[in-house]
PDB file of N, CA and C in Angstrom:
ATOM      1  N   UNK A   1      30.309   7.496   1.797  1.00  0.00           N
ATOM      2  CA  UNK A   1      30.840   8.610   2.532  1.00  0.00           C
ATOM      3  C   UNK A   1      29.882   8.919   3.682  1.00  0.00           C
ATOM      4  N   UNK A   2      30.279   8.890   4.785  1.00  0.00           N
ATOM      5  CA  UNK A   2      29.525   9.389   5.902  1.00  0.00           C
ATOM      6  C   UNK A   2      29.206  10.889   6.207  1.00  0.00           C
ATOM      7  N   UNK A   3      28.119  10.728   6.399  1.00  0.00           N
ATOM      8  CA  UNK A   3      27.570  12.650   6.279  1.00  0.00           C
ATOM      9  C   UNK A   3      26.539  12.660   7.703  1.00  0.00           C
ATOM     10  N   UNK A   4      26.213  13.605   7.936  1.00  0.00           N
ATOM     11  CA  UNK A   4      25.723  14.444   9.338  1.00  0.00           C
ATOM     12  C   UNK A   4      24.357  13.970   8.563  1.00  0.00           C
ATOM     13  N   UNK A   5      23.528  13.591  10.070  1.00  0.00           N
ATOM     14  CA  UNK A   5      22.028  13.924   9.914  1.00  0.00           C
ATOM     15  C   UNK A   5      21.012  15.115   9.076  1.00  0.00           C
ATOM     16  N   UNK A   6      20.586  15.031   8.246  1.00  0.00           N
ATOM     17  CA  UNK A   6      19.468  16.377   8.166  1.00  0.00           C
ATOM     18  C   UNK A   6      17.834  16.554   9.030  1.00  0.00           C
ATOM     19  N   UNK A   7      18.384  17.682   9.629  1.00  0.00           N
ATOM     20  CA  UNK A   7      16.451  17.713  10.398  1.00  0.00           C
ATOM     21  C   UNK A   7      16.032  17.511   9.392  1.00  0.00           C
ATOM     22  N   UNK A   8      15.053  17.447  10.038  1.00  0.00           N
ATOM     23  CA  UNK A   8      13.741  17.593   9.374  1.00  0.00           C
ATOM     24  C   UNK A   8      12.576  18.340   9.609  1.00  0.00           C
ATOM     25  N   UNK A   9      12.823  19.522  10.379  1.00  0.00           N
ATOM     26  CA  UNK A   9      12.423  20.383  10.977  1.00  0.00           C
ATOM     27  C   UNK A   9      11.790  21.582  10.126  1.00  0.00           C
ATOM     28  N   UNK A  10      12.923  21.802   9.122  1.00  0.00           N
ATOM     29  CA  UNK A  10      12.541  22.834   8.119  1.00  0.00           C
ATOM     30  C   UNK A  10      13.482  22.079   6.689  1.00  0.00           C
ATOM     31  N   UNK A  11      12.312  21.348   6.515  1.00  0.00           N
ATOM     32  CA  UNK A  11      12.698  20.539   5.088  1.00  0.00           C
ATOM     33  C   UNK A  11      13.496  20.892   3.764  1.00  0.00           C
ATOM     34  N   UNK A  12      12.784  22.838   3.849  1.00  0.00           N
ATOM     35  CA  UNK A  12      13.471  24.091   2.481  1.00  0.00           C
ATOM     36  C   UNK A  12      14.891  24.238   3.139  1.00  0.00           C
ATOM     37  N   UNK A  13      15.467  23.682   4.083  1.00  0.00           N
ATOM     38  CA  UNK A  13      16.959  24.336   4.222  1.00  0.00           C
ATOM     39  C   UNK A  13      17.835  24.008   3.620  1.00  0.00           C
ATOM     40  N   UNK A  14      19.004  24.512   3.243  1.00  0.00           N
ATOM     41  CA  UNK A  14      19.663  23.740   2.178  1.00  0.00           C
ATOM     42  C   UNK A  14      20.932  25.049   3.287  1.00  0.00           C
ATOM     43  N   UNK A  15      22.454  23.730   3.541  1.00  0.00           N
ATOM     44  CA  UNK A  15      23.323  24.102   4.086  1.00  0.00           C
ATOM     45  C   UNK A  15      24.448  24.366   3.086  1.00  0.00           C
ATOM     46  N   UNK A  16      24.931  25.417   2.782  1.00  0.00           N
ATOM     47  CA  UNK A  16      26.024  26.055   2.443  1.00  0.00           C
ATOM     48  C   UNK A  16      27.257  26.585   2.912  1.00  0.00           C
ATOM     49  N   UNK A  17      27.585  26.123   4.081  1.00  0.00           N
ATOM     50  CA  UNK A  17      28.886  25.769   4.568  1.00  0.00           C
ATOM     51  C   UNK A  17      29.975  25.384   4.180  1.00  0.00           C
ATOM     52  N   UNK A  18      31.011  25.901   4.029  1.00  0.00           N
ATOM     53  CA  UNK A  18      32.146  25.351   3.448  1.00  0.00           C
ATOM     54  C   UNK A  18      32.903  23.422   4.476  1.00  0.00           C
ATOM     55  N   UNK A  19      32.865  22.496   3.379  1.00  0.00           N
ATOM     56  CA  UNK A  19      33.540  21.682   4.019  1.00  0.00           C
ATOM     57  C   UNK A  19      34.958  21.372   3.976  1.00  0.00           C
ATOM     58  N   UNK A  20      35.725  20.868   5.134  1.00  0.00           N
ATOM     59  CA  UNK A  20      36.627  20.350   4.827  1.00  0.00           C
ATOM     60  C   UNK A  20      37.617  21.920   4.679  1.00  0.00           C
ATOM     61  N   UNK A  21      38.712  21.418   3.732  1.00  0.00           N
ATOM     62  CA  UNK A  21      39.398  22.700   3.012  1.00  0.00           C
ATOM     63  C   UNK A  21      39.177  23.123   2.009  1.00  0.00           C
ATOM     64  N   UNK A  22      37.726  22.613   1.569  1.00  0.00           N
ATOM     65  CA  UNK A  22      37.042  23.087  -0.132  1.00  0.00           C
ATOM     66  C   UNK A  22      36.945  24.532   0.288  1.00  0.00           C
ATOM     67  N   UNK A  23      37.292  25.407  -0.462  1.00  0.00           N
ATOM     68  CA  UNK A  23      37.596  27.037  -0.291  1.00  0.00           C
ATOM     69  C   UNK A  23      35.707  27.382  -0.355  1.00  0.00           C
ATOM     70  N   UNK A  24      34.845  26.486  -1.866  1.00  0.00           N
ATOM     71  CA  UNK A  24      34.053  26.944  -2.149  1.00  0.00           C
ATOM     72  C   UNK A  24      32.486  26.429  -1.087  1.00  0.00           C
ATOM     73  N   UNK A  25      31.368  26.952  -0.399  1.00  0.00           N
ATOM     74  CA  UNK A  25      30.383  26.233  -0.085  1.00  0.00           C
ATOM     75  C   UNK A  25      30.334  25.092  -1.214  1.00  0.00           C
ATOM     76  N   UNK A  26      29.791  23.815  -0.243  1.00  0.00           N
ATOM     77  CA  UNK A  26      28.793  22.453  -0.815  1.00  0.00           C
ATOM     78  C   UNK A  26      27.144  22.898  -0.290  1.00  0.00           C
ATOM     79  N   UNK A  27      26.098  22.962  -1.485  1.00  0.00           N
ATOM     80  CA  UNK A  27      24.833  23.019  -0.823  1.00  0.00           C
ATOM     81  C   UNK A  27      24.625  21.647  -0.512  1.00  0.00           C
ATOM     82  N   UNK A  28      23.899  21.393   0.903  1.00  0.00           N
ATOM     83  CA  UNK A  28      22.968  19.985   1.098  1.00  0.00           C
ATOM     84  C   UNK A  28      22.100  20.144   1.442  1.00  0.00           C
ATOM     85  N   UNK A  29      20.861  19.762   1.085  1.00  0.00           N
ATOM     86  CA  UNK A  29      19.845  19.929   1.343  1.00  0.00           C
ATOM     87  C   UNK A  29      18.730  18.606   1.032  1.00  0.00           C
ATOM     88  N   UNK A  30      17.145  18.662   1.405  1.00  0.00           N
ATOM     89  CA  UNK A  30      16.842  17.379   1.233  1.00  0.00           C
ATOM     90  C   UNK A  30      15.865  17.348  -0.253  1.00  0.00           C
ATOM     91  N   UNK A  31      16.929  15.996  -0.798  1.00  0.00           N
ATOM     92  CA  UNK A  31      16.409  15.974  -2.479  1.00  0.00           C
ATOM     93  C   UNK A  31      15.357  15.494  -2.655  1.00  0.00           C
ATOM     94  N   UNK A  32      14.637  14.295  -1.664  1.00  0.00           N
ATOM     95  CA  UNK A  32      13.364  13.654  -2.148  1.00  0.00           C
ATOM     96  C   UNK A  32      12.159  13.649  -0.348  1.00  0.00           C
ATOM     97  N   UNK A  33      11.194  12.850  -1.027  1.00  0.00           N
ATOM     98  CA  UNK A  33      10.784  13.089   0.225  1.00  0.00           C
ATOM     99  C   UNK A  33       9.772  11.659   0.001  1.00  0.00           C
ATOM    100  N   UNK A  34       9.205  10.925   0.761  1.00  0.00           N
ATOM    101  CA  UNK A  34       8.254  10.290   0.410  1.00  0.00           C
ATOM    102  C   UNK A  34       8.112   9.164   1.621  1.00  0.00           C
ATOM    103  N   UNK A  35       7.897   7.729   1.795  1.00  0.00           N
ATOM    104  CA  UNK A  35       7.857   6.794   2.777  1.00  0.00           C
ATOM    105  C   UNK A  35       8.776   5.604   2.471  1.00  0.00           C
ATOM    106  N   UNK A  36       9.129   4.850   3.266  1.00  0.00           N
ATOM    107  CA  UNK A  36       9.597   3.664   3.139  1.00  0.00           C
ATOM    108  C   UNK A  36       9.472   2.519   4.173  1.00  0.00           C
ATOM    109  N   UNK A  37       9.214   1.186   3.788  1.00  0.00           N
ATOM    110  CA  UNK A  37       9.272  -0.116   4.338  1.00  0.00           C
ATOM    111  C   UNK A  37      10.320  -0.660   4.632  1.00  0.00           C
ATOM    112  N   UNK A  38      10.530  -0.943   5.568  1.00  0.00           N
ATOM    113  CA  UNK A  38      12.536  -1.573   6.112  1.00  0.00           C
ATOM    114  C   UNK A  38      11.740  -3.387   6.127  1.00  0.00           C
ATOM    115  N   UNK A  39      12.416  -3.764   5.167  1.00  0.00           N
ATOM    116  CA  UNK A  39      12.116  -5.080   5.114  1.00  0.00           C
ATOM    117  C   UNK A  39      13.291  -6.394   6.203  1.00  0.00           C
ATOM    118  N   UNK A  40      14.576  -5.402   6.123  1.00  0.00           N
ATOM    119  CA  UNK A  40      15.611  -6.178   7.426  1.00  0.00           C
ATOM    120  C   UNK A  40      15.919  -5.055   7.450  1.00  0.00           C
ATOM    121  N   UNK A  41      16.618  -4.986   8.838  1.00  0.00           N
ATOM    122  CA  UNK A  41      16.911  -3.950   8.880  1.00  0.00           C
ATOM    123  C   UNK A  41      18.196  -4.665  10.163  1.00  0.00           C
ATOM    124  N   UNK A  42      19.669  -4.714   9.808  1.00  0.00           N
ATOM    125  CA  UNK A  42      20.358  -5.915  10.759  1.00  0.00           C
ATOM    126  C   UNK A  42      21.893  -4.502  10.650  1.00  0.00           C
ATOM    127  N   UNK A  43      22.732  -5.561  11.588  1.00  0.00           N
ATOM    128  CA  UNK A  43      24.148  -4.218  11.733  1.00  0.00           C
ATOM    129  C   UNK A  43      24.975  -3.924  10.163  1.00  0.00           C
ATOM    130  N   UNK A  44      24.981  -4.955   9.621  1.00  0.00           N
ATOM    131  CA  UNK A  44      25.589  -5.367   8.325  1.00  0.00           C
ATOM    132  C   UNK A  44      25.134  -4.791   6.990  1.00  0.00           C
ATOM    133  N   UNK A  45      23.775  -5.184   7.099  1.00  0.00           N
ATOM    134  CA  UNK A  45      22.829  -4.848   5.855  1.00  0.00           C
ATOM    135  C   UNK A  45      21.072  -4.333   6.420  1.00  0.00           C
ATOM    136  N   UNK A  46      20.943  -3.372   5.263  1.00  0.00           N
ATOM    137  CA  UNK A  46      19.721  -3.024   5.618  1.00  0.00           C
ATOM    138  C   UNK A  46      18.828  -2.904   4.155  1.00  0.00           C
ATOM    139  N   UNK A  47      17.799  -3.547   4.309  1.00  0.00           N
ATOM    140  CA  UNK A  47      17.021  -3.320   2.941  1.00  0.00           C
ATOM    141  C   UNK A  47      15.497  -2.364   3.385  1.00  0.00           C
ATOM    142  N   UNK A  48      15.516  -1.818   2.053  1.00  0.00           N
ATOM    143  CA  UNK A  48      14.297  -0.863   2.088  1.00  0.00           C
ATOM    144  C   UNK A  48      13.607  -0.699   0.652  1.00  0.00           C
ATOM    145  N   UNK A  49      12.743  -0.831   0.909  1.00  0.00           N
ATOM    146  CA  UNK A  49      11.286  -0.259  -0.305  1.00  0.00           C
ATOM    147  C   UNK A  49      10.626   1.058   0.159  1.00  0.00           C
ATOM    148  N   UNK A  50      12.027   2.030  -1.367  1.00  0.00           N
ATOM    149  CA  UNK A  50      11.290   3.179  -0.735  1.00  0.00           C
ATOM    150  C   UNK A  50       9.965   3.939  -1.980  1.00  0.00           C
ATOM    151  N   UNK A  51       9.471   4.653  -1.932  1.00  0.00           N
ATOM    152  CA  UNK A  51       8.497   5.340  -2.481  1.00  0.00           C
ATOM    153  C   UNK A  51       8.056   7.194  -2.445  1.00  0.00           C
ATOM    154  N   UNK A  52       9.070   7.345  -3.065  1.00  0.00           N
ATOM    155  CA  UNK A  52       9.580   8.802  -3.225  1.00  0.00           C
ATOM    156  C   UNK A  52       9.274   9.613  -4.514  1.00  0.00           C
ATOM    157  N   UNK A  53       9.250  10.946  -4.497  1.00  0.00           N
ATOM    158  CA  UNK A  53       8.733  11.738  -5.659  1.00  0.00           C
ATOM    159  C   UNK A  53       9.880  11.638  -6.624  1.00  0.00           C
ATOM    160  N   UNK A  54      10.593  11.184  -6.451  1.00  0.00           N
ATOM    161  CA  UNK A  54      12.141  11.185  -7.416  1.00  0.00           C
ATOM    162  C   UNK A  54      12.401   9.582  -7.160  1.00  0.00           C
ATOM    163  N   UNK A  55      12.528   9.123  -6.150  1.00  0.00           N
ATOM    164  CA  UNK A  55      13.297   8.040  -6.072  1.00  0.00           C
ATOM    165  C   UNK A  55      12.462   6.932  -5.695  1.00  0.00           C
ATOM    166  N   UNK A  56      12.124   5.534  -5.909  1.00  0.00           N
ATOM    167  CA  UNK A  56      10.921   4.393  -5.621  1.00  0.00           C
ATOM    168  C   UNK A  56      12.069   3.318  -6.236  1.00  0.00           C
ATOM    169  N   UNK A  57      11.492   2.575  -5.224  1.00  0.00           N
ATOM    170  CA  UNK A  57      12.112   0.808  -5.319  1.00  0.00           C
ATOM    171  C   UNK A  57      12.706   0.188  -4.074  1.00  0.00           C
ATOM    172  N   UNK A  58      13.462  -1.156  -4.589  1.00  0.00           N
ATOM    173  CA  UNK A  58      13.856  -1.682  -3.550  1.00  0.00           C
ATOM    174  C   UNK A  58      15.477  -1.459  -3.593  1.00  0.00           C
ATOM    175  N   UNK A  59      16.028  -1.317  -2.343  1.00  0.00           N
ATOM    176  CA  UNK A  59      17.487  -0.950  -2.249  1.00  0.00           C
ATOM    177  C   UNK A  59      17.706  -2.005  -1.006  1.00  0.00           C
ATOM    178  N   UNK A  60      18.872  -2.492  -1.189  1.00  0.00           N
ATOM    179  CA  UNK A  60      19.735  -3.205  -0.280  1.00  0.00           C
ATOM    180  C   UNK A  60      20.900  -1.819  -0.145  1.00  0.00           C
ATOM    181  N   UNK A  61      21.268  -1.518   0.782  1.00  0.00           N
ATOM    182  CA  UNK A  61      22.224  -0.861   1.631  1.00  0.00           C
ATOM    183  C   UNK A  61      23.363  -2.103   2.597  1.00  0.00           C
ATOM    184  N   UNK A  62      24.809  -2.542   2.463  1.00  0.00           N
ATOM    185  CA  UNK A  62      25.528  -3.297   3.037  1.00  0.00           C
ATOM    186  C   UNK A  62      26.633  -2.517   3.788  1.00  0.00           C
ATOM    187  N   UNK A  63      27.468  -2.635   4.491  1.00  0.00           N
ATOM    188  CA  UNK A  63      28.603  -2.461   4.992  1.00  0.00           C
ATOM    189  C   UNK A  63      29.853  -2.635   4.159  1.00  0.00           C
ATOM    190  N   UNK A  64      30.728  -1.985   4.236  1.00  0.00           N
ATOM    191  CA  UNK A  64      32.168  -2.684   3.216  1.00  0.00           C
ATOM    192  C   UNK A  64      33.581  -2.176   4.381  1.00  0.00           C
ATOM    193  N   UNK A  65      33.938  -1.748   4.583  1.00  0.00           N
ATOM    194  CA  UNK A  65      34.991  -1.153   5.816  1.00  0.00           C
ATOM    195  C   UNK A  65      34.860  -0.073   6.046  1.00  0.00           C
ATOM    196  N   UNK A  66      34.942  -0.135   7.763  1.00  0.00           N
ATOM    197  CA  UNK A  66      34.392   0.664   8.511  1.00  0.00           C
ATOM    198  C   UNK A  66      33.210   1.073   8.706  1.00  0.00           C
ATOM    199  N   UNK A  67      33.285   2.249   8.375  1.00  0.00           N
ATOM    200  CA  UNK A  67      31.760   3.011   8.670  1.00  0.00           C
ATOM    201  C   UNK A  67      31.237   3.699   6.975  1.00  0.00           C
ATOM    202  N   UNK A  68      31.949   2.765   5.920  1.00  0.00           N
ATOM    203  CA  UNK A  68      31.439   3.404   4.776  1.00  0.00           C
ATOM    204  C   UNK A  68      30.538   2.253   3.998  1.00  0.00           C
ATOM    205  N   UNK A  69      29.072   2.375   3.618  1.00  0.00           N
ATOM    206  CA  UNK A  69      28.384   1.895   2.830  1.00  0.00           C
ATOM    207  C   UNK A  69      28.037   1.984   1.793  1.00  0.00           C
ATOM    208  N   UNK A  70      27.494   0.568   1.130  1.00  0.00           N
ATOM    209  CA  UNK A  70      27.208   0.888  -0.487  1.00  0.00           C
ATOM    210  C   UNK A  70      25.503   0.926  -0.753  1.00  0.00           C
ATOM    211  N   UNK A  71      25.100   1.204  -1.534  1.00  0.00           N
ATOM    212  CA  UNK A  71      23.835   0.944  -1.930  1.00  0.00           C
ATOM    213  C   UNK A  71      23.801   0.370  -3.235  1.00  0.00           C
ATOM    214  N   UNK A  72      22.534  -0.571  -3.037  1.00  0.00           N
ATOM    215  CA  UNK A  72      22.396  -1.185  -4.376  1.00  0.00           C
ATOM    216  C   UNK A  72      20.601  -1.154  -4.684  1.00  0.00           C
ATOM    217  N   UNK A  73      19.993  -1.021  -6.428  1.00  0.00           N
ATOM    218  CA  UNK A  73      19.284  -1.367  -6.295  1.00  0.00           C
ATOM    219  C   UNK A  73      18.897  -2.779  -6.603  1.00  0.00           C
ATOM    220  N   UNK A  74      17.931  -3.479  -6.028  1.00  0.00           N
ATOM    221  CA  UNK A  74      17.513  -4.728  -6.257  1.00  0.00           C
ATOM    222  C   UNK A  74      16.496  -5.125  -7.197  1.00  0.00           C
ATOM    223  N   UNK A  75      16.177  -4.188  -8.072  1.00  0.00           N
ATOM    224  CA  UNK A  75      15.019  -4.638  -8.852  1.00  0.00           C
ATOM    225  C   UNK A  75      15.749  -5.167 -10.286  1.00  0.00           C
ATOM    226  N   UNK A  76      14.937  -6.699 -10.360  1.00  0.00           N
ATOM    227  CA  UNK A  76      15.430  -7.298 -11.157  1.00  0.00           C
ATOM    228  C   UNK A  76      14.834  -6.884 -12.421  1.00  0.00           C
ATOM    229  N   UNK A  77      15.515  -7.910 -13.906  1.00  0.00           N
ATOM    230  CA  UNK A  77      15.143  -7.532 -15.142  1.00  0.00           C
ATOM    231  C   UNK A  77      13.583  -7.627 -15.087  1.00  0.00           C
ATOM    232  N   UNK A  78      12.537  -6.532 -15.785  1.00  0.00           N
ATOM    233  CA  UNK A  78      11.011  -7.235 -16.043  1.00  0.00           C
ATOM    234  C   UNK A  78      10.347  -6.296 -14.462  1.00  0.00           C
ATOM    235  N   UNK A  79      11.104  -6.362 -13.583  1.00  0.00           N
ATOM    236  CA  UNK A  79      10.397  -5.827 -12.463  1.00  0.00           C
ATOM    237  C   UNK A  79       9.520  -4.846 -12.618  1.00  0.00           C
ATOM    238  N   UNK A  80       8.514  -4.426 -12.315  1.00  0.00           N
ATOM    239  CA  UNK A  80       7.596  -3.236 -12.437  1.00  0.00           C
ATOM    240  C   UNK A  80       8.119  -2.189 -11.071  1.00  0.00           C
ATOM    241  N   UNK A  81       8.852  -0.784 -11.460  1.00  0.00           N
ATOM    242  CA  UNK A  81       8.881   0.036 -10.498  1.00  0.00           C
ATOM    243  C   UNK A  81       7.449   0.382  -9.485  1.00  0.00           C
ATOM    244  N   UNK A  82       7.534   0.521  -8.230  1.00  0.00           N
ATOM    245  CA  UNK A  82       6.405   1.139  -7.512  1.00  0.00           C
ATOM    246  C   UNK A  82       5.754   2.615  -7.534  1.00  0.00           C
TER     247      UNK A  82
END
């Protein structure tokens, strides 16, 4: 699902806006925080090793139609998380 940029300006914001015709607010706000390595980074597919307080590893990100993407993680059986 394609979603709007978040600054990053003021990291504590969390948007409560109603979307769409959902009657009720959706909060969004930012869940993790940490660094990452773009190992390709191409129009199709993009891989990353990220390293986050919640979230760490390697993810392949691909294309499927249009403008909607999947994520996958890539760490195989035995792998040691980062």
């Amino acid at each position: 699902m394609r979603v709007e940029d978040q600054g990053l300006s003021r990291p504590d914001f969390a948007d409560e806006t109603p979307v769409g015709g959902i009657p009720r607010a959706i909060k969004k706000g930012i869940w993790d925080g940490g660094t990452h390595d773009a190992e390709e980074f191409g129009e199709e597919t993009v891989i990353v090793r990220l390293r986050g307080g919640r979230l760490g590893g390697r993810y392949a990100t691909f294309r499927n139609v249009g403008k909607n993407w999947f994520i996958h993680n890539t760490k195989s059986s035995g792998e040691a998380e980062d």
